[in-house]
Structure formats: structure tokens, C-alpha cells
C-alpha atoms as a PDB file:
ATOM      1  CA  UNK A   1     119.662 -58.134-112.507  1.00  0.00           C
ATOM      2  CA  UNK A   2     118.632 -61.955-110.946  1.00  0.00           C
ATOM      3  CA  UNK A   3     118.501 -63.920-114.197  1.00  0.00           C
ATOM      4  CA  UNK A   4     115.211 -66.279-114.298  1.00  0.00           C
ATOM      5  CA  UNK A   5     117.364 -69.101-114.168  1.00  0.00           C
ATOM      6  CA  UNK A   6     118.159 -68.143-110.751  1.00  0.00           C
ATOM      7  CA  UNK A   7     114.696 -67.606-110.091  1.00  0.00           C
ATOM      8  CA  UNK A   8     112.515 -70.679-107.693  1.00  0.00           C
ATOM      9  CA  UNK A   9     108.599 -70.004-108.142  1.00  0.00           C
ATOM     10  CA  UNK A  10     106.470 -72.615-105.893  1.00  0.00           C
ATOM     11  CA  UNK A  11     102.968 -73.453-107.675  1.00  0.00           C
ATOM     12  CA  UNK A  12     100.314 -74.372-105.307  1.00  0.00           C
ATOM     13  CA  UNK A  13      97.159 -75.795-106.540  1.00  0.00           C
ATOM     14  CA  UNK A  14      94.907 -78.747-105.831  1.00  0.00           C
ATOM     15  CA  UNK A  15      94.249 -78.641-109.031  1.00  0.00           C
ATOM     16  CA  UNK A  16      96.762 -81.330-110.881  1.00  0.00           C
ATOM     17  CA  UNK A  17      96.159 -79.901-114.338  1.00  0.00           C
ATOM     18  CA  UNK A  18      95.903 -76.804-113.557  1.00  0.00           C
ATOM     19  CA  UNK A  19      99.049 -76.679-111.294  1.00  0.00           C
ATOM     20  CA  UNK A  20     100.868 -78.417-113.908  1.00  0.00           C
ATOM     21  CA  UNK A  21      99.674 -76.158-117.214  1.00  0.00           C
ATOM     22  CA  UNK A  22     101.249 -73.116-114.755  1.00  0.00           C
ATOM     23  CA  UNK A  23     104.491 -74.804-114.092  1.00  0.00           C
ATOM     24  CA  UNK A  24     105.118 -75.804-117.732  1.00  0.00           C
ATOM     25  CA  UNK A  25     104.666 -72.486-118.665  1.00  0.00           C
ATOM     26  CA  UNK A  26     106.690 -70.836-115.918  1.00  0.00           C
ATOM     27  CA  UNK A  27     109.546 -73.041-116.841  1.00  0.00           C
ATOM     28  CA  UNK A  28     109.411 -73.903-120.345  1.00  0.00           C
ATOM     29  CA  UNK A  29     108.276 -70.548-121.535  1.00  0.00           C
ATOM     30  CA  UNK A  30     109.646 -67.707-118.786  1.00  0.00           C
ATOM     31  CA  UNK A  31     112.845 -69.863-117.747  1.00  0.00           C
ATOM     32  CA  UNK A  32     112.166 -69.778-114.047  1.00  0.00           C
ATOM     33  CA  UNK A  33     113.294 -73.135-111.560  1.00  0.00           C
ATOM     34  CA  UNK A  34     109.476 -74.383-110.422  1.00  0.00           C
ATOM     35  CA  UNK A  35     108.185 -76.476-107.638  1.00  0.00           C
ATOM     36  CA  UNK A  36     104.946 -77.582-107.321  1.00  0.00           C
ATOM     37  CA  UNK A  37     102.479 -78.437-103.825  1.00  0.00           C
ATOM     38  CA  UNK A  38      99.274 -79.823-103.615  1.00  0.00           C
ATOM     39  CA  UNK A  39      97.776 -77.814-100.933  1.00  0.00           C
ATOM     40  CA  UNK A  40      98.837 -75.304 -98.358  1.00  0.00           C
ATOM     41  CA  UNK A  41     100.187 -77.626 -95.839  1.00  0.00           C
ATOM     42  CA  UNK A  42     101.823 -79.537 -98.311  1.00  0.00           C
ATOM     43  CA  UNK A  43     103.944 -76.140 -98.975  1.00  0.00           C
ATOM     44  CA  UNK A  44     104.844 -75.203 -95.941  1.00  0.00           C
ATOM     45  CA  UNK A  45     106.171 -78.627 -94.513  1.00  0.00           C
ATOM     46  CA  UNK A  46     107.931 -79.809 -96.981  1.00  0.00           C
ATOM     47  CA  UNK A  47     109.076 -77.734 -99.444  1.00  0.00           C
ATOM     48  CA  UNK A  48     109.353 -73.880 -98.633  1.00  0.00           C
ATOM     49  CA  UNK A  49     112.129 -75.143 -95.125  1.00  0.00           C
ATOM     50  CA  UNK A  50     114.019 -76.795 -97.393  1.00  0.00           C
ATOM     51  CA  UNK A  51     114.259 -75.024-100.678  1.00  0.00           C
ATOM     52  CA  UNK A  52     114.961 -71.960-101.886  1.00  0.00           C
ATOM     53  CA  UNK A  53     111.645 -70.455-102.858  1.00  0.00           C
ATOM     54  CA  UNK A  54     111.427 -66.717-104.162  1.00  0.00           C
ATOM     55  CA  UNK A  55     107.794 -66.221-105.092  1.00  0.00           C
ATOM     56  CA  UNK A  56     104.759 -68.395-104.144  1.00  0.00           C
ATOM     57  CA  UNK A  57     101.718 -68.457-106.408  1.00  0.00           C
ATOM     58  CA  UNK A  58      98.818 -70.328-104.932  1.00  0.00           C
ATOM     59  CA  UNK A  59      95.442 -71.299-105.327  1.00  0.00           C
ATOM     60  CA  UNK A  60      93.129 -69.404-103.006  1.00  0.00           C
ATOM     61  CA  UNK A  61      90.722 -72.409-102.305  1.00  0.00           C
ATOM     62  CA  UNK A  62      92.171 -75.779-101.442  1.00  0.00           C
ATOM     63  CA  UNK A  63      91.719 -78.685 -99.118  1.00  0.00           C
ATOM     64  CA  UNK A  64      93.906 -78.759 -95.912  1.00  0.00           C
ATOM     65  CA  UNK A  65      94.914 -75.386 -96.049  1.00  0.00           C
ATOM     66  CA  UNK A  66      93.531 -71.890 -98.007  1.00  0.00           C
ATOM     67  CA  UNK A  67      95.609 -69.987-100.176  1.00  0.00           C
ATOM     68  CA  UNK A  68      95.012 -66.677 -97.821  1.00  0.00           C
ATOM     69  CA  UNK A  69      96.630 -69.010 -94.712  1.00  0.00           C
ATOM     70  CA  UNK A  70      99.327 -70.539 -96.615  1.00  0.00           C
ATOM     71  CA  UNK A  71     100.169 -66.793 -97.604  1.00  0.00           C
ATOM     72  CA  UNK A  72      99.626 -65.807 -94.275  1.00  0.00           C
ATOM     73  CA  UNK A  73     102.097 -68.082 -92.832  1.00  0.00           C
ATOM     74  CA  UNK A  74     104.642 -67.351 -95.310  1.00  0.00           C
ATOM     75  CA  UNK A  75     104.326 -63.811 -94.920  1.00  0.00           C
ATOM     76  CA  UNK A  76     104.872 -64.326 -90.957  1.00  0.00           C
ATOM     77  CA  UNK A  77     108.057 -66.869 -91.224  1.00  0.00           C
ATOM     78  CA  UNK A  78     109.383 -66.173 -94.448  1.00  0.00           C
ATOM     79  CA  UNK A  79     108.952 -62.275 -95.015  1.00  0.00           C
ATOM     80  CA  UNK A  80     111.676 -62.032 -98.327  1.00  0.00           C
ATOM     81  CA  UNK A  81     109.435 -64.056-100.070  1.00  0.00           C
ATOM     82  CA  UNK A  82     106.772 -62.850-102.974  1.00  0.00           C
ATOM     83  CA  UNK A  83     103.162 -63.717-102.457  1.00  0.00           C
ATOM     84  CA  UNK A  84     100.414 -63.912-105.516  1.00  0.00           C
ATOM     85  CA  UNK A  85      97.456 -65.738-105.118  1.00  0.00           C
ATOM     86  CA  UNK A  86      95.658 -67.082-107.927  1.00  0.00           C
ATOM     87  CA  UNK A  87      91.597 -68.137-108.407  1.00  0.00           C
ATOM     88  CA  UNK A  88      88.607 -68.591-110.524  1.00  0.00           C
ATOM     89  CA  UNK A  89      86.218 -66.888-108.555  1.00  0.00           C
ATOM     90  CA  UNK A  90      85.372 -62.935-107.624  1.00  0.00           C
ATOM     91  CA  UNK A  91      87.835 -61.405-106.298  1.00  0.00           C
ATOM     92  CA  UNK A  92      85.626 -59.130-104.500  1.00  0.00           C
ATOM     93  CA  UNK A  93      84.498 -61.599-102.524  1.00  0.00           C
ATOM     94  CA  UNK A  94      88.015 -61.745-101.036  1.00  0.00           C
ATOM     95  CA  UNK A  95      88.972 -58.451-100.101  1.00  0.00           C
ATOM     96  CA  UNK A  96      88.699 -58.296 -96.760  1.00  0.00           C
ATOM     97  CA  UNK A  97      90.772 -61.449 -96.400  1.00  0.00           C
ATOM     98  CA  UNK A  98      93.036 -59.358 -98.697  1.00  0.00           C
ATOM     99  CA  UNK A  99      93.142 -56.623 -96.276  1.00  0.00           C
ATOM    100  CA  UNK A 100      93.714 -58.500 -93.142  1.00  0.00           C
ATOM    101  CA  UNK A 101      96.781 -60.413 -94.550  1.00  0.00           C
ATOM    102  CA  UNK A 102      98.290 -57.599 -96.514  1.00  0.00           C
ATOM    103  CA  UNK A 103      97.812 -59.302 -99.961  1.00  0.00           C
ATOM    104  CA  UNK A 104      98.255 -57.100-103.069  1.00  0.00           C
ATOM    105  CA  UNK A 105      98.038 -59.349-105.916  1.00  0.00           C
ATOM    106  CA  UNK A 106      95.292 -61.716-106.749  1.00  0.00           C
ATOM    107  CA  UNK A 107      95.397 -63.205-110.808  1.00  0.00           C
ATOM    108  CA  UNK A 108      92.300 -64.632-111.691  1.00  0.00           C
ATOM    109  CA  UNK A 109      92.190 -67.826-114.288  1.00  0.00           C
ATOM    110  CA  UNK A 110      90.773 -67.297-117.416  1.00  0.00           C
ATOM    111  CA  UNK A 111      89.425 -68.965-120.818  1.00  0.00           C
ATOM    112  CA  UNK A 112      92.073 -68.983-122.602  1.00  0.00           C
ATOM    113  CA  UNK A 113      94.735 -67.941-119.484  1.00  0.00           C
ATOM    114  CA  UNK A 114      96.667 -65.055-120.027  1.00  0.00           C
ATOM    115  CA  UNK A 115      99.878 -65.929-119.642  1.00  0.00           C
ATOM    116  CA  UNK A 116     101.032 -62.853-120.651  1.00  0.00           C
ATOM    117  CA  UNK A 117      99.547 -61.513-118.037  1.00  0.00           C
ATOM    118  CA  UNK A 118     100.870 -63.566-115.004  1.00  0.00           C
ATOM    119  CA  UNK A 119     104.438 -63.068-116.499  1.00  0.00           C
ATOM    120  CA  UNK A 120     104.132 -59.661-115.696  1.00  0.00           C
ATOM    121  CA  UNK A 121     102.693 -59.622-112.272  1.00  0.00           C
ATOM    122  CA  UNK A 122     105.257 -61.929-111.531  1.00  0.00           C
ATOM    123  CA  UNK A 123     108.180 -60.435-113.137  1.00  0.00           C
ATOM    124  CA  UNK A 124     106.815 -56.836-110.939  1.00  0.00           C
ATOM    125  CA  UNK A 125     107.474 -58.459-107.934  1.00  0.00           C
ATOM    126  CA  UNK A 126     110.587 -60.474-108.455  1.00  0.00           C
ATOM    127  CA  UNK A 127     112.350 -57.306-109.807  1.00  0.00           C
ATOM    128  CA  UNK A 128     111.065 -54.698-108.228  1.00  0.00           C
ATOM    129  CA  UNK A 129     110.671 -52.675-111.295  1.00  0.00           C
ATOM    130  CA  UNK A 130     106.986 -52.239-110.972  1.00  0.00           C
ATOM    131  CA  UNK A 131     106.103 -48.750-113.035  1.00  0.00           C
ATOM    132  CA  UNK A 132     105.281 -49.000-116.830  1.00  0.00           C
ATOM    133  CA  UNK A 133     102.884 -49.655-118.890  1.00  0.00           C
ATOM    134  CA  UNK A 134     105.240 -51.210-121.149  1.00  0.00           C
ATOM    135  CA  UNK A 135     105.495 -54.295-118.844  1.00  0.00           C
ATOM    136  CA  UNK A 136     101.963 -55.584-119.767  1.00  0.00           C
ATOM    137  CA  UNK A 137     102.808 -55.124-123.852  1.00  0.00           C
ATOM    138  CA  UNK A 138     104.888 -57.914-125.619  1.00  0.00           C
ATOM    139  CA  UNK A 139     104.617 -56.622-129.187  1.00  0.00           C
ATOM    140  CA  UNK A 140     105.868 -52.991-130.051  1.00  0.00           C
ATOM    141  CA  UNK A 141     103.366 -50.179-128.874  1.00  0.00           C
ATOM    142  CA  UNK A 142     102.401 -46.791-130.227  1.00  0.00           C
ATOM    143  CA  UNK A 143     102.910 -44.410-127.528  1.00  0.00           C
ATOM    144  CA  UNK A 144     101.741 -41.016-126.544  1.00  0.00           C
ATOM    145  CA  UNK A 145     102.638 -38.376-123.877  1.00  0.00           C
ATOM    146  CA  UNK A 146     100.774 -35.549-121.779  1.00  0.00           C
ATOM    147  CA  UNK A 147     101.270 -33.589-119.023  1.00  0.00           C
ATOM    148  CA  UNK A 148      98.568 -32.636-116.616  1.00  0.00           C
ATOM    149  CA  UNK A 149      99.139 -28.861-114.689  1.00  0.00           C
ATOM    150  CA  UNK A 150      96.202 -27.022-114.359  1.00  0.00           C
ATOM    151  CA  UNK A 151      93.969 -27.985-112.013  1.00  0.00           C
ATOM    152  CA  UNK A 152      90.923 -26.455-113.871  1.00  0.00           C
ATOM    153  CA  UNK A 153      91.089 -28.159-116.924  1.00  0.00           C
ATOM    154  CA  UNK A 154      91.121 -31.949-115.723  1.00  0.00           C
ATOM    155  CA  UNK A 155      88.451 -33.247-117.571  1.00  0.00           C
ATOM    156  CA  UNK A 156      89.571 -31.381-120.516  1.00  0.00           C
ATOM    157  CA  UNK A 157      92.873 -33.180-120.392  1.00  0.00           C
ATOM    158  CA  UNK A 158      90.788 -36.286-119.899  1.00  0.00           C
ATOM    159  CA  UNK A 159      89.499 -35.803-123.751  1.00  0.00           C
ATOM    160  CA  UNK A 160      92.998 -34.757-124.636  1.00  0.00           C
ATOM    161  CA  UNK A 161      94.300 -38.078-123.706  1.00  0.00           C
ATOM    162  CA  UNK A 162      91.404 -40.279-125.133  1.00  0.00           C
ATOM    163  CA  UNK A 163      91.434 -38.640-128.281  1.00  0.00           C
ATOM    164  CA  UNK A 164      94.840 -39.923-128.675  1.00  0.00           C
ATOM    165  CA  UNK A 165      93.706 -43.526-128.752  1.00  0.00           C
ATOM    166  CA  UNK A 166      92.550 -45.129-131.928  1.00  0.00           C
ATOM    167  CA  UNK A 167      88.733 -44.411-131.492  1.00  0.00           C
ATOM    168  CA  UNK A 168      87.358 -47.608-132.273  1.00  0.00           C
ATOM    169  CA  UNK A 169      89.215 -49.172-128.771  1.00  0.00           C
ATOM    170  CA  UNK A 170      87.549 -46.846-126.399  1.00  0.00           C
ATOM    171  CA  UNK A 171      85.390 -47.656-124.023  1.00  0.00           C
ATOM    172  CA  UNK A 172      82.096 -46.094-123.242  1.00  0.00           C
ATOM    173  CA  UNK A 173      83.007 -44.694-119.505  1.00  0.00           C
ATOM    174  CA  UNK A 174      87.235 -44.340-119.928  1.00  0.00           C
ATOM    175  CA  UNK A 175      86.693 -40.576-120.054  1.00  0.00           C
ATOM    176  CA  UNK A 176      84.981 -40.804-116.402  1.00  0.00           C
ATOM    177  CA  UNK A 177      87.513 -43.189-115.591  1.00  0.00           C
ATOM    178  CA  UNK A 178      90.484 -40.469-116.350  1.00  0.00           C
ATOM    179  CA  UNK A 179      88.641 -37.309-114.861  1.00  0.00           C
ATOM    180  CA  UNK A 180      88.179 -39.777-111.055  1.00  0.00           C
ATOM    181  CA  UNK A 181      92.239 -40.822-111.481  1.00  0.00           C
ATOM    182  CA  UNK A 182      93.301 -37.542-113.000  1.00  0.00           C
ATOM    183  CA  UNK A 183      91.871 -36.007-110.403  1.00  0.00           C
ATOM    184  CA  UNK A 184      93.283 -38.151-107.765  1.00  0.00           C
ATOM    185  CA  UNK A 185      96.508 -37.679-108.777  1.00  0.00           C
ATOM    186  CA  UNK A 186      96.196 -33.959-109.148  1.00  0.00           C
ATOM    187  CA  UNK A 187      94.473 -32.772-105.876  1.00  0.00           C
ATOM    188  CA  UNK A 188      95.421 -35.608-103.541  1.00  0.00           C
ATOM    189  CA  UNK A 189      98.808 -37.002-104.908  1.00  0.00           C
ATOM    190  CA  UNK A 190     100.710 -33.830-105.511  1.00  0.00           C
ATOM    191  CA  UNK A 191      98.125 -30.634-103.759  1.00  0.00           C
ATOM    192  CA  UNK A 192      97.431 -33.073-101.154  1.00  0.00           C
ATOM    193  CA  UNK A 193      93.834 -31.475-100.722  1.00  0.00           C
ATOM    194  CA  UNK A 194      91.304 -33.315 -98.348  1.00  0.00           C
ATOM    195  CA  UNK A 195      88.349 -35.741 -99.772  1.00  0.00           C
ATOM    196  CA  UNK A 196      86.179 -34.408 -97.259  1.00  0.00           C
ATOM    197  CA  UNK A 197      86.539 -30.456 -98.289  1.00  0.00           C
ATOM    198  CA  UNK A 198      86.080 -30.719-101.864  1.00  0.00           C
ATOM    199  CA  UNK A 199      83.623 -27.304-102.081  1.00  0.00           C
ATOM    200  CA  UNK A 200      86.675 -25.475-100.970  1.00  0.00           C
ATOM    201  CA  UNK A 201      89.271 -27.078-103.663  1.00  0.00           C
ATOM    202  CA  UNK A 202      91.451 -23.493-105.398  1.00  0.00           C
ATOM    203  CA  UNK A 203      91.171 -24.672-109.338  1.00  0.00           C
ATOM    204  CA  UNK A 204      93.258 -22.368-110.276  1.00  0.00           C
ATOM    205  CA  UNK A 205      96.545 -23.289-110.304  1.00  0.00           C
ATOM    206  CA  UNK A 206      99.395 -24.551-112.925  1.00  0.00           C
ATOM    207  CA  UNK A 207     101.722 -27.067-111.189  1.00  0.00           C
ATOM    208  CA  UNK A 208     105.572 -26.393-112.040  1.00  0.00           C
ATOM    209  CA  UNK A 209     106.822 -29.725-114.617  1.00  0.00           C
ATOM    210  CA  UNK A 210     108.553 -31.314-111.966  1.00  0.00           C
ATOM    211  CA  UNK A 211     105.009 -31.222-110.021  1.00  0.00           C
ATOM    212  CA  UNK A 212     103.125 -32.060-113.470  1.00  0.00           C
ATOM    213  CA  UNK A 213     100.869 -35.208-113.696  1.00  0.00           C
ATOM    214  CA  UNK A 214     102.469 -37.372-116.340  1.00  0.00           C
ATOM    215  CA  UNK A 215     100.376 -39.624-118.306  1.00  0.00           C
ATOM    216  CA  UNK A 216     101.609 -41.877-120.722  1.00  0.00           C
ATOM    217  CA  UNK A 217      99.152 -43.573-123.395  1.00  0.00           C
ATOM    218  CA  UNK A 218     100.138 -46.632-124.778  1.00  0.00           C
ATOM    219  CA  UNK A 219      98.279 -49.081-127.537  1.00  0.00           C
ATOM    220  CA  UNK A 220      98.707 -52.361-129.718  1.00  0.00           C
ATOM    221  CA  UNK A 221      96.693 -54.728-131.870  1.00  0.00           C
ATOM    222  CA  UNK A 222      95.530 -56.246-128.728  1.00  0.00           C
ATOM    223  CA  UNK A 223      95.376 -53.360-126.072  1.00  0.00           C
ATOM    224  CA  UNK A 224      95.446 -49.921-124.913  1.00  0.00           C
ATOM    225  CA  UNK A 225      96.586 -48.796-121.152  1.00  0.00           C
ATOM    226  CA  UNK A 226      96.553 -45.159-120.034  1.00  0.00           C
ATOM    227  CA  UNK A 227      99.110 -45.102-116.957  1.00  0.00           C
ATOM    228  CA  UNK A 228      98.915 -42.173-114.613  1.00  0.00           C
ATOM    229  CA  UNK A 229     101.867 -40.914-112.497  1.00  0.00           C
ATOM    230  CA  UNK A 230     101.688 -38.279-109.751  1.00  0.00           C
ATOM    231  CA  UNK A 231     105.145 -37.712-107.394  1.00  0.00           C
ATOM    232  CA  UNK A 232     102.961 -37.387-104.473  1.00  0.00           C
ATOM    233  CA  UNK A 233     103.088 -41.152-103.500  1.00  0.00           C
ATOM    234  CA  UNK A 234     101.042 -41.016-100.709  1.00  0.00           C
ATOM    235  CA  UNK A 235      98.710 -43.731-101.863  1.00  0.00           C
ATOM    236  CA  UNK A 236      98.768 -47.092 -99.250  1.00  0.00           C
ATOM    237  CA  UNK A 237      98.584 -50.641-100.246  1.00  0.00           C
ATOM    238  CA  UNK A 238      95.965 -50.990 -97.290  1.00  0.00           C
ATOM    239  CA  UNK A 239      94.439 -47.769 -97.763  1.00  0.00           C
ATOM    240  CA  UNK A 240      93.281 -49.142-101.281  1.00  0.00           C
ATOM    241  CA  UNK A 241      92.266 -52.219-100.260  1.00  0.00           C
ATOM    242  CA  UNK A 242      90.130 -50.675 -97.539  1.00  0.00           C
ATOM    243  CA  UNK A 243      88.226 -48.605 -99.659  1.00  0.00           C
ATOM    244  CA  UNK A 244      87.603 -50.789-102.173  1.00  0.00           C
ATOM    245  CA  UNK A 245      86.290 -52.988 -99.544  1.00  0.00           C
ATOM    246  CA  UNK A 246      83.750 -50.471 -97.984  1.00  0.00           C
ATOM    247  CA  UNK A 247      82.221 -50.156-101.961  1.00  0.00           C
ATOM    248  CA  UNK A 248      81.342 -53.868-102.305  1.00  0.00           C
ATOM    249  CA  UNK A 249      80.368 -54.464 -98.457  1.00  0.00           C
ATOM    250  CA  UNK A 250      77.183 -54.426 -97.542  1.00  0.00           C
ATOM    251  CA  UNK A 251      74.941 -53.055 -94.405  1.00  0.00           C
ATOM    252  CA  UNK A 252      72.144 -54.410 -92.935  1.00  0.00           C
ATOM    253  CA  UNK A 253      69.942 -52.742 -95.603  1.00  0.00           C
ATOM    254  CA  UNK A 254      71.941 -54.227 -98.856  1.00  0.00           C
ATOM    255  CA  UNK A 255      74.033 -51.055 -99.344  1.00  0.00           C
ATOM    256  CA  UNK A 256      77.551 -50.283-100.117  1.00  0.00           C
ATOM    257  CA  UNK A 257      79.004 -49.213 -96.814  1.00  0.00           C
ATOM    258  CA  UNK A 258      81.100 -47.045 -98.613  1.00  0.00           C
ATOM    259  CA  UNK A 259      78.430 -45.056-100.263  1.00  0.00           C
ATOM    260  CA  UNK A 260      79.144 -41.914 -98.955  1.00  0.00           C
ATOM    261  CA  UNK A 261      82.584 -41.954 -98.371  1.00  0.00           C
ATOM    262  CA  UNK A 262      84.610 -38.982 -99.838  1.00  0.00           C
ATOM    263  CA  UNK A 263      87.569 -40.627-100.576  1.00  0.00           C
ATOM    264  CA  UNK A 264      88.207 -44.007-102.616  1.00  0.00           C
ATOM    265  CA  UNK A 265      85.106 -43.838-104.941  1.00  0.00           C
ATOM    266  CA  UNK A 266      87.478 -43.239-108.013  1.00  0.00           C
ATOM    267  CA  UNK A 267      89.683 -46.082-107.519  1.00  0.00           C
ATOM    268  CA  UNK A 268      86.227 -48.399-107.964  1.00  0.00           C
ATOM    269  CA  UNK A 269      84.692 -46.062-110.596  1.00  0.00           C
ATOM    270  CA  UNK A 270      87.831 -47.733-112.053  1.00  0.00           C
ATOM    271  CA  UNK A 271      88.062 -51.160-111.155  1.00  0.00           C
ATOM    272  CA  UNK A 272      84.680 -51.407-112.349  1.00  0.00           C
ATOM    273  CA  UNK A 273      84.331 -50.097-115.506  1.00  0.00           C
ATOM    274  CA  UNK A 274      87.768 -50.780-116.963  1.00  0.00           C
ATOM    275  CA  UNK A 275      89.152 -54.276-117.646  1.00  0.00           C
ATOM    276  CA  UNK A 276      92.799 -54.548-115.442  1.00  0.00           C
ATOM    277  CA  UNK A 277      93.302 -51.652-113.196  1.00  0.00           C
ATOM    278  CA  UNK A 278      97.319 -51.755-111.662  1.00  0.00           C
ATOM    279  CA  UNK A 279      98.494 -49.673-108.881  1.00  0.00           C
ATOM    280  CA  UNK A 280     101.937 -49.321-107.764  1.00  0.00           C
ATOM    281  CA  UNK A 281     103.078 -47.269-105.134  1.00  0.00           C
ATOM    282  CA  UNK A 282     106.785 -45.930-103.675  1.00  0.00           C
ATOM    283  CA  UNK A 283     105.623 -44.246-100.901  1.00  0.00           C
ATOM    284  CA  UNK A 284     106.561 -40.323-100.360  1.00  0.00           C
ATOM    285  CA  UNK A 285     107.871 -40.400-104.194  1.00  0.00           C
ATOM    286  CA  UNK A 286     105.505 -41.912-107.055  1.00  0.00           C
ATOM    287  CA  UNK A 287     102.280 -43.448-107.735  1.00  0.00           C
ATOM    288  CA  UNK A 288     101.434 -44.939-110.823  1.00  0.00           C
ATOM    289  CA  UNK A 289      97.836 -45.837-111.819  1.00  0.00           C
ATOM    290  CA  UNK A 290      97.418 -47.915-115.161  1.00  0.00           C
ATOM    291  CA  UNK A 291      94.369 -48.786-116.745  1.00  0.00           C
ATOM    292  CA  UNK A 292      94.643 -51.510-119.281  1.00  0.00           C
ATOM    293  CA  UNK A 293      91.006 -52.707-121.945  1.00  0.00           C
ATOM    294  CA  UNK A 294      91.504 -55.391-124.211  1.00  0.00           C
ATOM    295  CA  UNK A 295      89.960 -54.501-127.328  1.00  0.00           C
ATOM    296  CA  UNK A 296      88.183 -57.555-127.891  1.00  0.00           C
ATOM    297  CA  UNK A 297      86.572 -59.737-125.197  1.00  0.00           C
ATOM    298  CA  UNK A 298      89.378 -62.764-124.941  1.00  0.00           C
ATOM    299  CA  UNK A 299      89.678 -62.234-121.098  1.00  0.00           C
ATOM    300  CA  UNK A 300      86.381 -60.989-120.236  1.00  0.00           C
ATOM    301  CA  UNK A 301      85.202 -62.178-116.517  1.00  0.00           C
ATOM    302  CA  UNK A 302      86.022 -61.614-113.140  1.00  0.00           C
ATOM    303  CA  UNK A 303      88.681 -59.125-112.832  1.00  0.00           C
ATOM    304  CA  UNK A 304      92.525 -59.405-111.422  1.00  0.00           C
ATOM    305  CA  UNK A 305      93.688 -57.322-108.280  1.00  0.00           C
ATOM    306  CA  UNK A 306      97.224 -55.633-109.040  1.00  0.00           C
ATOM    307  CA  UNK A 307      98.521 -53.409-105.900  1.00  0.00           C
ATOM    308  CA  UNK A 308     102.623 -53.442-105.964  1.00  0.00           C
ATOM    309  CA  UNK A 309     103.846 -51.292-103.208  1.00  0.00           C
ATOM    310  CA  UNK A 310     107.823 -51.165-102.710  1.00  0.00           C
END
């Protein structure tokens, strides 16, 4: 394993304090080498062809040159490197930039920043080692264990699972939440039944344990995150983003354009009521859903978008 040491992040932000409060952290607290641009331009000139750079986090908008372009660029000349981008705003409003230049990750600043957070994301993509829900807890964590088979009893393991959390965490719509990803991971990951034909789904079936749904509850003082694993993998990166997409587009008359689409629906039933929502994907072998809520409202705002896809 790459110690942090070994590690180069670039920071791009227009931002000078900002930029800087990232840096300091990145260095002084996670031990990674940091460099630091001003804009987009200012990164790709002069510092990415003639350092080493692993992973570049950058500002989505800045003078001279966007975040998406700068990413873009990179993406096109400099493929081993990491890409997050970083921004205060909506990140809705950016996902069809996120689709067209294949961008999985997008942290969004907060009052007071979670750190904790970014380390994470970060430390996902430099290693590799993307599936856990242990990777977004710092403190020790209860931690709790089902496995989904039966394809009838879905919401039932739904309850199962939320009535292993401490009941005063939970959050009015996590049990609709679990039924949309449970059955995502049940019916598409591993039966691989279409959206389009649910009236014609067989219920009644056990799946063998090496088929099973495995979902793994975790909690702390701070948090709770249910993470969902199906060894299906045939979840896409783009496929994700272009779903979530058609929900938040809009036609001519002010509605989704993804209204009545059969597929995708549960991945925004979750992004929307739930506070973080990660996805990571090894296509043809896992897929990994984890929803994380803060039990208090320290990071309440616009949400993150976490997609890791090896």
C-alpha cells in the first residue's frame, strides 16, 4: 500500500482561503504532498507537466478555466490521474456536465466542512479500496448483519434492518429508501429482471448465500449508514448519472423527463431523501450501495455525488 507521504494531491480553487484551509488539512492532518493552482489554466500549464500529481481536487467554478474543463483535459492527457471536483452550489445543477465528462465524484463545501468526509472520498480513489461502510466512520461503530434471499419478503427485510438501528436516528422515509435499493439489488443486480416488465417479476424464490443480498448496518454517536451489496455488478457509472439526470431535467412543461421511466427512480428516491448516498461499482462482480444520515443537522445542505467505479 502507497503511503500518503508518497501521495501528490493538486488543490485548485480561486478561492485563496478556501484553497489554502484544504491544503493545510490535506497535509498537516492526512499526510499527503499538496500543490495548490489558482484556476484551471493555471493547473494545467504549469504544474500538472511538471510534477507528479496523483489526484486533482478542484473548484467547479473559476475564472479562466471551469473545474468540469480542467477535469476534462486531465482526463484526456493524463488518464492515471484521480479527478474530484469540489463546490458550494447544487450539484444537480451539474449533472449533465457530470455525464458528458465521465465525472463520479463531486464534494460539496459545507458549514463547518467535513473533513472527514473528503478524506474518505479521497482515500477511495487513491487506493482503490472503495467498498465499506467503515471508510466514512472514524470512531468505533456498532455493527449489524443481514442477508436478503427471498424475493417476497423485501420490504419485510427492509423493517428487519431498520429495526436494528437505534430508533431515535431514523429517518422518516429510510424504510422506502431500503425497499427501492433492496429491491434493486435483488431483482436487477443478481435476477437480472427487466425495469420495464415488473407485472411479470416470479416473487418466489430464495437465492442460494453466495447469491444472497448482504447488508451491513453500521452506527456511531454521529451516524448511521446501511450499505447494500449485490454480486450482480451490473450497475454503470454513466448509467447512474443518466438517470439521475432525466429525474431533475425538465421538459417544456416543467416536468421531470424521467417521470415515467422504469428504471433509475430508486437511486433518486435515495439521493433525495437520505443525506450521502455512495455507489461503488466492480463491474460483472459487486455493487455496493451505502446510505449514510447524520443524526443531527451539522452538514445539512446541498448534497455530495459519490459514484466510484473500478
Amino acid at each position: 500500500m502507497i503511503a500518503k507521504s508518497d501521495v501528490t494531491v493538486l488543490v485548485v480553487d480561486d478561492e485563496p482561503e478556501i484553497r489554502s484551509l484544504i491544503a493545510d488539512y490535506l497535509s498537516d492532518e492526512e499526510g499527503y504532498k499538496v500543490l495548490e493552482a489558482e484556476n484551471g489554466r493555471d493547473a494545467l500549464d504549469n504544474i500538472i507537466p511538471n510534477c507528479k500529481v496523483d489526484l486533482v481536487l478542484s473548484d467547479i467554478n473559476m475564472p479562466v478555466m471551469k473545474g468540469f474543463d480542467l477535469l476534462n483535459e486531465v482526463r484526456r492527457h493524463y488518464p492515471y490521474i484521480k479527478r474530484v471536483l469540489i463546490t458550494a452550489y447544487n450539484v444537480e445543477d451539474y449533472l449533465e456536465l457530470a455525464l458528458k465528462h465521465d465525472v463520479g465524484n463531486i464534494f460539496v463545501k459545507t458549514t463547518p466542512f467535513n473533513f472527514a468526509e473528503l478524506s474518505a472520498c479521497l482515500e477511495c480513489l487513491l487506493t482503490g479500496n472503495i467498498f465499506g461502510a467503515e471508510r466514512y466512520f472514524d470512531s468505533p461503530a456498532q455493527r449489524r448483519s443481514v442477508m436478503v434471499k427471498r424475493g417476497d419478503c423485501v420490504a419485510e427485510s427492509a423493517a428487519r434492518i431498520i429495526a436494528l438501528l437505534p430508533q431515535t436516528t431514523i429517518p422518516s422515509k429510510l424504510e422506502l429508501v431500503l425497499i427501492e435499493l433492496l429491491t434493486n439489488a435483488v431483482f436487477y443486480g443478481v435476477r437480472n429482471e427487466r425495469p420495464d416488465r415488473k407485472e411479470g417479476w416470479n416473487h418466489d424464490f430464495e437465492l442460494s448465500d453466495e447469491e444472497a443480498v448482504q447488508v451491513s448496518v453500521m452506527w456511531d454517536a454521529e451516524k448511521h449508514a446501511v450499505s447494500i451489496v449485490d454480486t450482480g455488478g451490473k450497475l454503470k457509472k454513466r448509467d447512474v448519472l443518466y438517470w439521475l439526470n432525466r429525474q431533475v431535467s425538465r421538459d417544456e412543461q416543467g416536468m421531470p423527463v424521467g417521470l415515467f421511466d422504469s428504471h433509475g427512480r430508486g437511486l433518486f428516491i435515495a439521493r433525495k431523501y437520505i443525506d450521502r448516498m455512495i455507489i461503488n461499482i466492480d463491474r460483472a462482480r459487486k455493487t455496493e450501495l451505502i446510505v449514510v444520515n447524520y443524526h443531527d443537522k451539522s452538514f445539512e445542505g446541498y448534497k455530495p455525488l459519490y459514484i466510484n467505479e473500478l
